[in-house]
N, C-alpha and C. Protein backbone atom coordinates (compact mmCIF):
# COMPACT_ATOMS: atom_id res chain seq x y z
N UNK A 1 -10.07 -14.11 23.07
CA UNK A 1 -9.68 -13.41 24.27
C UNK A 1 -10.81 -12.47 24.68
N UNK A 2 -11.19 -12.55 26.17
CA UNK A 2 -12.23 -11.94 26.51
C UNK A 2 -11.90 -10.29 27.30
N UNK A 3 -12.61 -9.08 27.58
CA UNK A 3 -12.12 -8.14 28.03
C UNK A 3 -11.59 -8.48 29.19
N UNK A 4 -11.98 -9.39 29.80
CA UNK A 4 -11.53 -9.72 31.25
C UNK A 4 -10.13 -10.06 31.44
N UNK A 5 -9.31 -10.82 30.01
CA UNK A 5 -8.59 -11.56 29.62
C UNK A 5 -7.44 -10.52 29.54
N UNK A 6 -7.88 -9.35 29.00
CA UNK A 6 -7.47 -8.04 28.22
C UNK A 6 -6.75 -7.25 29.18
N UNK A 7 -7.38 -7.46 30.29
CA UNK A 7 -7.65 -6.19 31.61
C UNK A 7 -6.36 -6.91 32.84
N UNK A 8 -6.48 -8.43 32.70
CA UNK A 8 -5.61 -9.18 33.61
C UNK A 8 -4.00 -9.68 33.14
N UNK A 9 -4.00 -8.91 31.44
CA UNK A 9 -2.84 -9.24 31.02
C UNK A 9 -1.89 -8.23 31.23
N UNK A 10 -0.91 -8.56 31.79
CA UNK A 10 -0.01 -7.41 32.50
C UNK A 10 1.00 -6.75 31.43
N UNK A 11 0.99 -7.88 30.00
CA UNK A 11 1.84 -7.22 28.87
C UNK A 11 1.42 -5.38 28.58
N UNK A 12 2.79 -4.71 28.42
CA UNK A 12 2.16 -3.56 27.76
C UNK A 12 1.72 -2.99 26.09
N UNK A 13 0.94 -2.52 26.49
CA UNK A 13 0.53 -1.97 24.76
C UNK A 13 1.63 -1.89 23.88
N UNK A 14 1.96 -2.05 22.87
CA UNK A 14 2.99 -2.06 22.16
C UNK A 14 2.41 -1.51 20.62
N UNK A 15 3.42 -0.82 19.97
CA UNK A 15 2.84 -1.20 18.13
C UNK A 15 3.81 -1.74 17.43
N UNK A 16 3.03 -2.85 16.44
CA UNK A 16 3.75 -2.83 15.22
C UNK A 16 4.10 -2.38 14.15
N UNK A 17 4.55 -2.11 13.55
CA UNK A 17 4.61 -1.59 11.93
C UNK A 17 4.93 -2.55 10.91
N UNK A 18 5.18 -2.99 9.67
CA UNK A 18 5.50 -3.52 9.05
C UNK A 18 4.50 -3.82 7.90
N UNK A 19 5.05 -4.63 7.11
CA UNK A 19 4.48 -4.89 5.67
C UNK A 19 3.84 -6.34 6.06
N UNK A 20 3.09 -6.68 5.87
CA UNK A 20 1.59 -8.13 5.66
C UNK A 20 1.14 -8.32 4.44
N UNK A 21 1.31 -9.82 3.94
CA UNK A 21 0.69 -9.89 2.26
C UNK A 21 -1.00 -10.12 2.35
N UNK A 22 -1.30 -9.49 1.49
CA UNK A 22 -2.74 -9.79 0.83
C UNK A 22 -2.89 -11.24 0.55
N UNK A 23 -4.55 -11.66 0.07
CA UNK A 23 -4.36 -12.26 -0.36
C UNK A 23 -4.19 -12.66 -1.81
N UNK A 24 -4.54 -11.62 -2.29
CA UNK A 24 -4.02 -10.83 -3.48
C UNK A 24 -2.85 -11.22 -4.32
N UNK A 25 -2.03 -11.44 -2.98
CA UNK A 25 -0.11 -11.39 -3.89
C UNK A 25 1.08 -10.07 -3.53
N UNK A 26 0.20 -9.44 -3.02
CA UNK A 26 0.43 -7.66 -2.83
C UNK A 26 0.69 -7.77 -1.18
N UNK A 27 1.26 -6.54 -1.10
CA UNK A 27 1.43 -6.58 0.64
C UNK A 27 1.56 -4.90 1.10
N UNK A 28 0.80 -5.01 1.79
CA UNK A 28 0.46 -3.49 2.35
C UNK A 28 1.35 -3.44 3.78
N UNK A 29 1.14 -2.03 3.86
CA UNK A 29 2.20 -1.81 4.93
C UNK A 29 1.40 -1.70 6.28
N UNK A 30 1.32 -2.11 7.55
CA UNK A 30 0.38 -1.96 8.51
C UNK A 30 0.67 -1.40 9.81
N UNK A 31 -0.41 -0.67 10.67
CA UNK A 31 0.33 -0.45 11.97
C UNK A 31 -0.83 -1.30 12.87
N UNK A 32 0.08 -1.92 13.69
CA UNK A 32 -0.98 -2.87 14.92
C UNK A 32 -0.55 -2.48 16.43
N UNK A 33 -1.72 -1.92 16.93
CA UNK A 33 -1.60 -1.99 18.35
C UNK A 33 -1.85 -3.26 19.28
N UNK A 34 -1.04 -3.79 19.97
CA UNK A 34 -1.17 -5.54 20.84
C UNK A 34 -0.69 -4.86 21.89
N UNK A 35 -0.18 -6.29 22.74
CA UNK A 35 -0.37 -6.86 24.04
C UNK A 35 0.71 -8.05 23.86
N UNK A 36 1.56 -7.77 22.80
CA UNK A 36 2.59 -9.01 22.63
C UNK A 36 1.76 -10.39 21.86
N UNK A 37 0.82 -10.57 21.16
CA UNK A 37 0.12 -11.40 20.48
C UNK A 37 -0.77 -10.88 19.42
N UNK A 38 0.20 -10.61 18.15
CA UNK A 38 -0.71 -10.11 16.88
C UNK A 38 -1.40 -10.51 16.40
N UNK A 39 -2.15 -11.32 16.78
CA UNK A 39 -3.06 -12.16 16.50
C UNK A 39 -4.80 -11.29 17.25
N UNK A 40 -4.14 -11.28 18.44
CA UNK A 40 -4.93 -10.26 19.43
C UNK A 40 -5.22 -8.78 19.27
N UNK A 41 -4.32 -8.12 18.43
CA UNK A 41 -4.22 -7.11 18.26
C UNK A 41 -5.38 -6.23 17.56
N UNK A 42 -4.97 -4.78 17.63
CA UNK A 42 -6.24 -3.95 16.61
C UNK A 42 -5.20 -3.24 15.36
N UNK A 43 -6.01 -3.07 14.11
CA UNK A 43 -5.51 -2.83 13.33
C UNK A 43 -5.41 -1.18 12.93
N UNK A 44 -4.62 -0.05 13.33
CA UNK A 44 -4.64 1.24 13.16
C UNK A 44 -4.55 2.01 11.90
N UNK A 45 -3.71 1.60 11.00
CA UNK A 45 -3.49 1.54 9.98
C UNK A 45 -3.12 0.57 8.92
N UNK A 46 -3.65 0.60 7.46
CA UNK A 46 -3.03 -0.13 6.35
C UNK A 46 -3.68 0.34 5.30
N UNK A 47 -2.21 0.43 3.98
CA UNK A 47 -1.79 1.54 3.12
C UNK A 47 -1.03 0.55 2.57
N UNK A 48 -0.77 0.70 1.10
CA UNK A 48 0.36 1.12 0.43
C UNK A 48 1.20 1.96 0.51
N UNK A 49 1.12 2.85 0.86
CA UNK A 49 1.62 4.65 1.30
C UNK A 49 2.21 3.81 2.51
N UNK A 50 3.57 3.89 2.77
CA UNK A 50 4.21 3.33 4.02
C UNK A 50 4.47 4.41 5.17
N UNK A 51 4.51 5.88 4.40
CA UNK A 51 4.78 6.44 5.34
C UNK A 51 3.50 6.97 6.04
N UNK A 52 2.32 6.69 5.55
CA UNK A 52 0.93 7.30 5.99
C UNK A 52 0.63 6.42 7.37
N UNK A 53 1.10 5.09 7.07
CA UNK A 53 0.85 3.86 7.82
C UNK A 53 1.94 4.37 9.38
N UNK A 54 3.43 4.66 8.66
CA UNK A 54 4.61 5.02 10.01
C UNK A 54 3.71 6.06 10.85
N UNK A 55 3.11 7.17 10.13
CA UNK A 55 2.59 8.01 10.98
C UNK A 55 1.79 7.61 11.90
N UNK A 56 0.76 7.15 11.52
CA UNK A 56 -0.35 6.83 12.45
C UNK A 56 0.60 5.88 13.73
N UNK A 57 1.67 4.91 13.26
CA UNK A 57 1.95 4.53 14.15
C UNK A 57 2.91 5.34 14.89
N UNK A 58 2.95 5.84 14.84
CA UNK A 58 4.32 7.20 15.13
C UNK A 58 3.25 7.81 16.50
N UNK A 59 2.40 8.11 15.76
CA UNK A 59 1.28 9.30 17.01
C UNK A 59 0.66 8.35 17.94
N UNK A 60 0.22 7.24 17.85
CA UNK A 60 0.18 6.24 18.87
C UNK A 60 1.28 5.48 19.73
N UNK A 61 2.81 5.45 19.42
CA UNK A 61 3.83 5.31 19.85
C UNK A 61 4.30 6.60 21.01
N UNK A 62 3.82 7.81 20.17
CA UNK A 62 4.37 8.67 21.14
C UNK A 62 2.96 8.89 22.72
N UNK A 63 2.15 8.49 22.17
CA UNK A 63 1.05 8.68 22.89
C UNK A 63 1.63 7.37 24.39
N UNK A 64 1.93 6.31 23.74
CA UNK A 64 2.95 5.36 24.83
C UNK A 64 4.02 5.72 25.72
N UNK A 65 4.29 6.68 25.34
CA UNK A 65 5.28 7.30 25.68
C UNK A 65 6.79 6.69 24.90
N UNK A 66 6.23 5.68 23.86
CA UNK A 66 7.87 5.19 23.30
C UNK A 66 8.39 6.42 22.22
N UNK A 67 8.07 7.65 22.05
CA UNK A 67 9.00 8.60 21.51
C UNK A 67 8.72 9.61 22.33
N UNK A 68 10.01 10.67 22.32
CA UNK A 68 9.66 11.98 22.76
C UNK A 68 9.71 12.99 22.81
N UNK A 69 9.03 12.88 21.16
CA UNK A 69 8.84 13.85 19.97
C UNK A 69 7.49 13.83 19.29
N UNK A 70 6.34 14.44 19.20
CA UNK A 70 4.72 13.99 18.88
C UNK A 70 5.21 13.99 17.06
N UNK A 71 5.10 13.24 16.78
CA UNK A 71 5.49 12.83 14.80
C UNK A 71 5.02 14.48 14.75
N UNK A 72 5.45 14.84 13.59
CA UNK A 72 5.25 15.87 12.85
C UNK A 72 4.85 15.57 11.45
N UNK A 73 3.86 15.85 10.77
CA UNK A 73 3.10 15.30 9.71
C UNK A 73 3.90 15.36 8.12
N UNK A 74 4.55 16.44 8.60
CA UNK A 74 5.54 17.17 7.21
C UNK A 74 6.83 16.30 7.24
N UNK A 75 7.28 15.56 8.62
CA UNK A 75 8.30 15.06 8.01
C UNK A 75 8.38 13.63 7.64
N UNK A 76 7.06 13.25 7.00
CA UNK A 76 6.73 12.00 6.89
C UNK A 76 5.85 12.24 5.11
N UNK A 77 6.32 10.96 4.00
CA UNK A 77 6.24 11.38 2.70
C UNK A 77 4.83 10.73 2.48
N UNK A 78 3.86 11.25 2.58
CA UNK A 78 2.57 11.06 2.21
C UNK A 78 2.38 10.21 1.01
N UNK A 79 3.67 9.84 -0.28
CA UNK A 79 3.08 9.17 -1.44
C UNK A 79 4.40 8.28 -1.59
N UNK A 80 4.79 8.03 -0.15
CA UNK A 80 5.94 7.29 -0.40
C UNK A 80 5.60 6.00 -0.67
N UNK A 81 5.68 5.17 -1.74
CA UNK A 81 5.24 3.62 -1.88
C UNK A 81 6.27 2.95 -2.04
N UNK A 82 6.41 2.01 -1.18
CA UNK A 82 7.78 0.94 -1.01
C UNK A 82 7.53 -0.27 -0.59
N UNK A 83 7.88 -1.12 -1.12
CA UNK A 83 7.22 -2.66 -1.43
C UNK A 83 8.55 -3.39 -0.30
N UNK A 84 8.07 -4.58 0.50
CA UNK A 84 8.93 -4.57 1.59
C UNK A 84 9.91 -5.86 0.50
N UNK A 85 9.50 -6.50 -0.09
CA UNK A 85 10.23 -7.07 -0.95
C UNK A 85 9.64 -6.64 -2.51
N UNK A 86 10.81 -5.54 -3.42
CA UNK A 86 10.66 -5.13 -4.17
C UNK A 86 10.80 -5.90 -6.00
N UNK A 87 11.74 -7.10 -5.45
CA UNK A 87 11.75 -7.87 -6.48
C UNK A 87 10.34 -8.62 -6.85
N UNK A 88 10.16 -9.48 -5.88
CA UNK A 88 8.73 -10.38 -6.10
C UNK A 88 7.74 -9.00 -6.37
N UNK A 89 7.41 -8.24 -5.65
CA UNK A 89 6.28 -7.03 -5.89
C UNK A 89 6.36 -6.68 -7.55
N UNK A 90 7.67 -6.63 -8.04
CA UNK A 90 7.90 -6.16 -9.36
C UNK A 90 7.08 -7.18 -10.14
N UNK A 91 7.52 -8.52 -9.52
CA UNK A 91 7.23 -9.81 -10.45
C UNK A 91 6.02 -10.08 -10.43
N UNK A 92 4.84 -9.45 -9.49
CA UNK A 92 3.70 -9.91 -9.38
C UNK A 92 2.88 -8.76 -10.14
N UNK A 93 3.41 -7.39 -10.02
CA UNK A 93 3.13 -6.17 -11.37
C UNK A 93 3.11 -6.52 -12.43
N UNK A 94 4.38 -7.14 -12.89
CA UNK A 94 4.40 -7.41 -13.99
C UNK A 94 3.28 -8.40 -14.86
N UNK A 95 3.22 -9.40 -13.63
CA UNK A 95 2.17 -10.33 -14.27
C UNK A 95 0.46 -9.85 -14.47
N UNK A 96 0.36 -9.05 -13.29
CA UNK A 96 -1.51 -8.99 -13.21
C UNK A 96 -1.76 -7.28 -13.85
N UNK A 97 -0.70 -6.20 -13.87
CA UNK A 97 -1.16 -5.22 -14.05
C UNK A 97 -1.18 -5.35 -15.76
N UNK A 98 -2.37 -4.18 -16.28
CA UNK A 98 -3.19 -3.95 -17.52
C UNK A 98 -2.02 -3.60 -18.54
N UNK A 99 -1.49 -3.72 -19.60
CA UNK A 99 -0.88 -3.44 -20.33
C UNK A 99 -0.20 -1.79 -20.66
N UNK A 100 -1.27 -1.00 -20.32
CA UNK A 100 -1.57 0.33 -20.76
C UNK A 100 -1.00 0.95 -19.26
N UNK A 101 -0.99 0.28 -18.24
CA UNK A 101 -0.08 0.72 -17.04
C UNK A 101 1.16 0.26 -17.09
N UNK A 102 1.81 -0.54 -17.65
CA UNK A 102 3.18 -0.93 -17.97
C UNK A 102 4.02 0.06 -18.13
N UNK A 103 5.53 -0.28 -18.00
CA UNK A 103 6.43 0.94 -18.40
C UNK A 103 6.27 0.07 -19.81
N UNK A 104 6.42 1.33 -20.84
CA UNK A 104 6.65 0.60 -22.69
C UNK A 104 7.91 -0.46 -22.81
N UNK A 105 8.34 -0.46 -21.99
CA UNK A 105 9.77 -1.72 -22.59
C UNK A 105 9.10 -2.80 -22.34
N UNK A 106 7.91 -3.11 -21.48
CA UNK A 106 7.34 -4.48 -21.07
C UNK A 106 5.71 -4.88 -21.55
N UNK A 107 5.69 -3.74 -22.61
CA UNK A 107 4.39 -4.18 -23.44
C UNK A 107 4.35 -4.52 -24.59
N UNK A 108 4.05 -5.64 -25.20
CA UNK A 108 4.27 -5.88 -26.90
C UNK A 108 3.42 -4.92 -27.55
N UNK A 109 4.19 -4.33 -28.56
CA UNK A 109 3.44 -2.97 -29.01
C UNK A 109 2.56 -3.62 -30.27
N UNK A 110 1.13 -3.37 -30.32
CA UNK A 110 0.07 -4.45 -31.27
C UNK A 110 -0.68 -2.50 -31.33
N UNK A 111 -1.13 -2.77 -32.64
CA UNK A 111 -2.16 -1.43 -33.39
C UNK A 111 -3.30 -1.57 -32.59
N UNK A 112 -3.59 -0.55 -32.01
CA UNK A 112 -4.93 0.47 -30.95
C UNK A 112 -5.73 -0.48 -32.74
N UNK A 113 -7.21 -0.90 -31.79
CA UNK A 113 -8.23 -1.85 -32.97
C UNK A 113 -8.79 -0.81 -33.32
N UNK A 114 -8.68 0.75 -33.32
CA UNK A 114 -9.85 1.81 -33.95
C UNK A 114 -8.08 2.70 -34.87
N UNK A 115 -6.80 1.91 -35.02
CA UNK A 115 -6.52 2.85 -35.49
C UNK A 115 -6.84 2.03 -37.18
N UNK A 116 -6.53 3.35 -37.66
CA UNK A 116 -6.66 3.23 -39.47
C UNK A 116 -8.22 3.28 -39.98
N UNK A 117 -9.01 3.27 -39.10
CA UNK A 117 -10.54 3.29 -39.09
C UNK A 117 -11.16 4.58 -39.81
N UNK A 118 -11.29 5.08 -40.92
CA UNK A 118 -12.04 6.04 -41.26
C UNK A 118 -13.26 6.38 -41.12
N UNK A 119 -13.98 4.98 -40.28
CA UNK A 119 -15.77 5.28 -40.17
C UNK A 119 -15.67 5.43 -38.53
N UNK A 120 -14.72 5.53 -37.87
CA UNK A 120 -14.32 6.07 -36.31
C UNK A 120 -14.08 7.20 -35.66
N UNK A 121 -15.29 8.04 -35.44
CA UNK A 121 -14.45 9.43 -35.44
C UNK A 121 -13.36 9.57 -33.90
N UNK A 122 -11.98 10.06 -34.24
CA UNK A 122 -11.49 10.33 -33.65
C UNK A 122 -10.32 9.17 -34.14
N UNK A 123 -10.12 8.09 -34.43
CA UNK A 123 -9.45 7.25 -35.42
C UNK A 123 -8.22 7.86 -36.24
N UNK A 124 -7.53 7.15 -36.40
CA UNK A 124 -6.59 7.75 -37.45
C UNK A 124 -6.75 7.95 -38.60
N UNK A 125 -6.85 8.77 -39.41
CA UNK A 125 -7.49 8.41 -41.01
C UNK A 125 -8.47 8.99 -41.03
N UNK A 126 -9.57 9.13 -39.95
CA UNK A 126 -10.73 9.58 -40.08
C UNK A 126 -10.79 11.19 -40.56
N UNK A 127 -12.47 11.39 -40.65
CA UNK A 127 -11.90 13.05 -40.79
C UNK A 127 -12.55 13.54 -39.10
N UNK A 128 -10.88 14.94 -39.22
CA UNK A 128 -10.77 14.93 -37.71
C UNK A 128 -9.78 14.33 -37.02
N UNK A 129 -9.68 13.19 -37.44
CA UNK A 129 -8.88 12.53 -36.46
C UNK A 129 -7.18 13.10 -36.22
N UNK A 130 -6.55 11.87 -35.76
CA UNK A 130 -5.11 12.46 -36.07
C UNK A 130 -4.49 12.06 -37.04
């Protein structure tokens, strides 16, 4: 689509919000400004943080005039992370994240390879150690 294309399309600006998968497996939360074709669109925000993502689209919404209220920054949760489908998101954690980020019910518990080591300082056993 050319600016000319842009300029003669009578659709109005609009935003989206919503969650889009990676290709990853993962899906971030996004805000898109269009013209009724997201494909066409520009990308304003994308986060994990869903509500960092609502904002930005929040202050460009009201700038549309589609609210008429300018977002307020405080009433939006800066570390809110929410997976738009929370089951599969769980299931895809579970598989790729590191052991040592796990909650403990979902790690097979195997001996740290420096414990019992007395020639390790900082080791169990060692001197010094714990």
């Amino acid at each position: 689509m050319t600016a000319a294309d842009m300029r003669s399309n009578s659709a109005p600006l609009q935003v989206w919000f919503g969650s889009m998968p990676e290709s990853n497996g993962k899906a971030n939360w996004t805000a898109l400004l269009h013209r009724g074709d997201l494909t066409q669109g520009f990308t304003l925000a994308r986060s994990e943080y869903k509500d960092r993502v609502r904002y930005d689209a929040d202050r460009v919404r009201f700038l549309l005039g589609e609210l008429d209220k300018a977002p307020f920054i405080l009433d939006y949760d800066g570390d809110l992370i929410e997976h738009a489908d929370d089951a599969a998101y769980a299931a895809w954690e579970r598989a790729t994240s590191p052991e040592s980020l796990r909650p403990m019910d979902q790690v097979a518990c195997e001996p740290h390879p420096l414990e019992h080591r007395p020639d390790v300082p900082g080791a169990t056993g060692s001197q010094g150690g714990k």
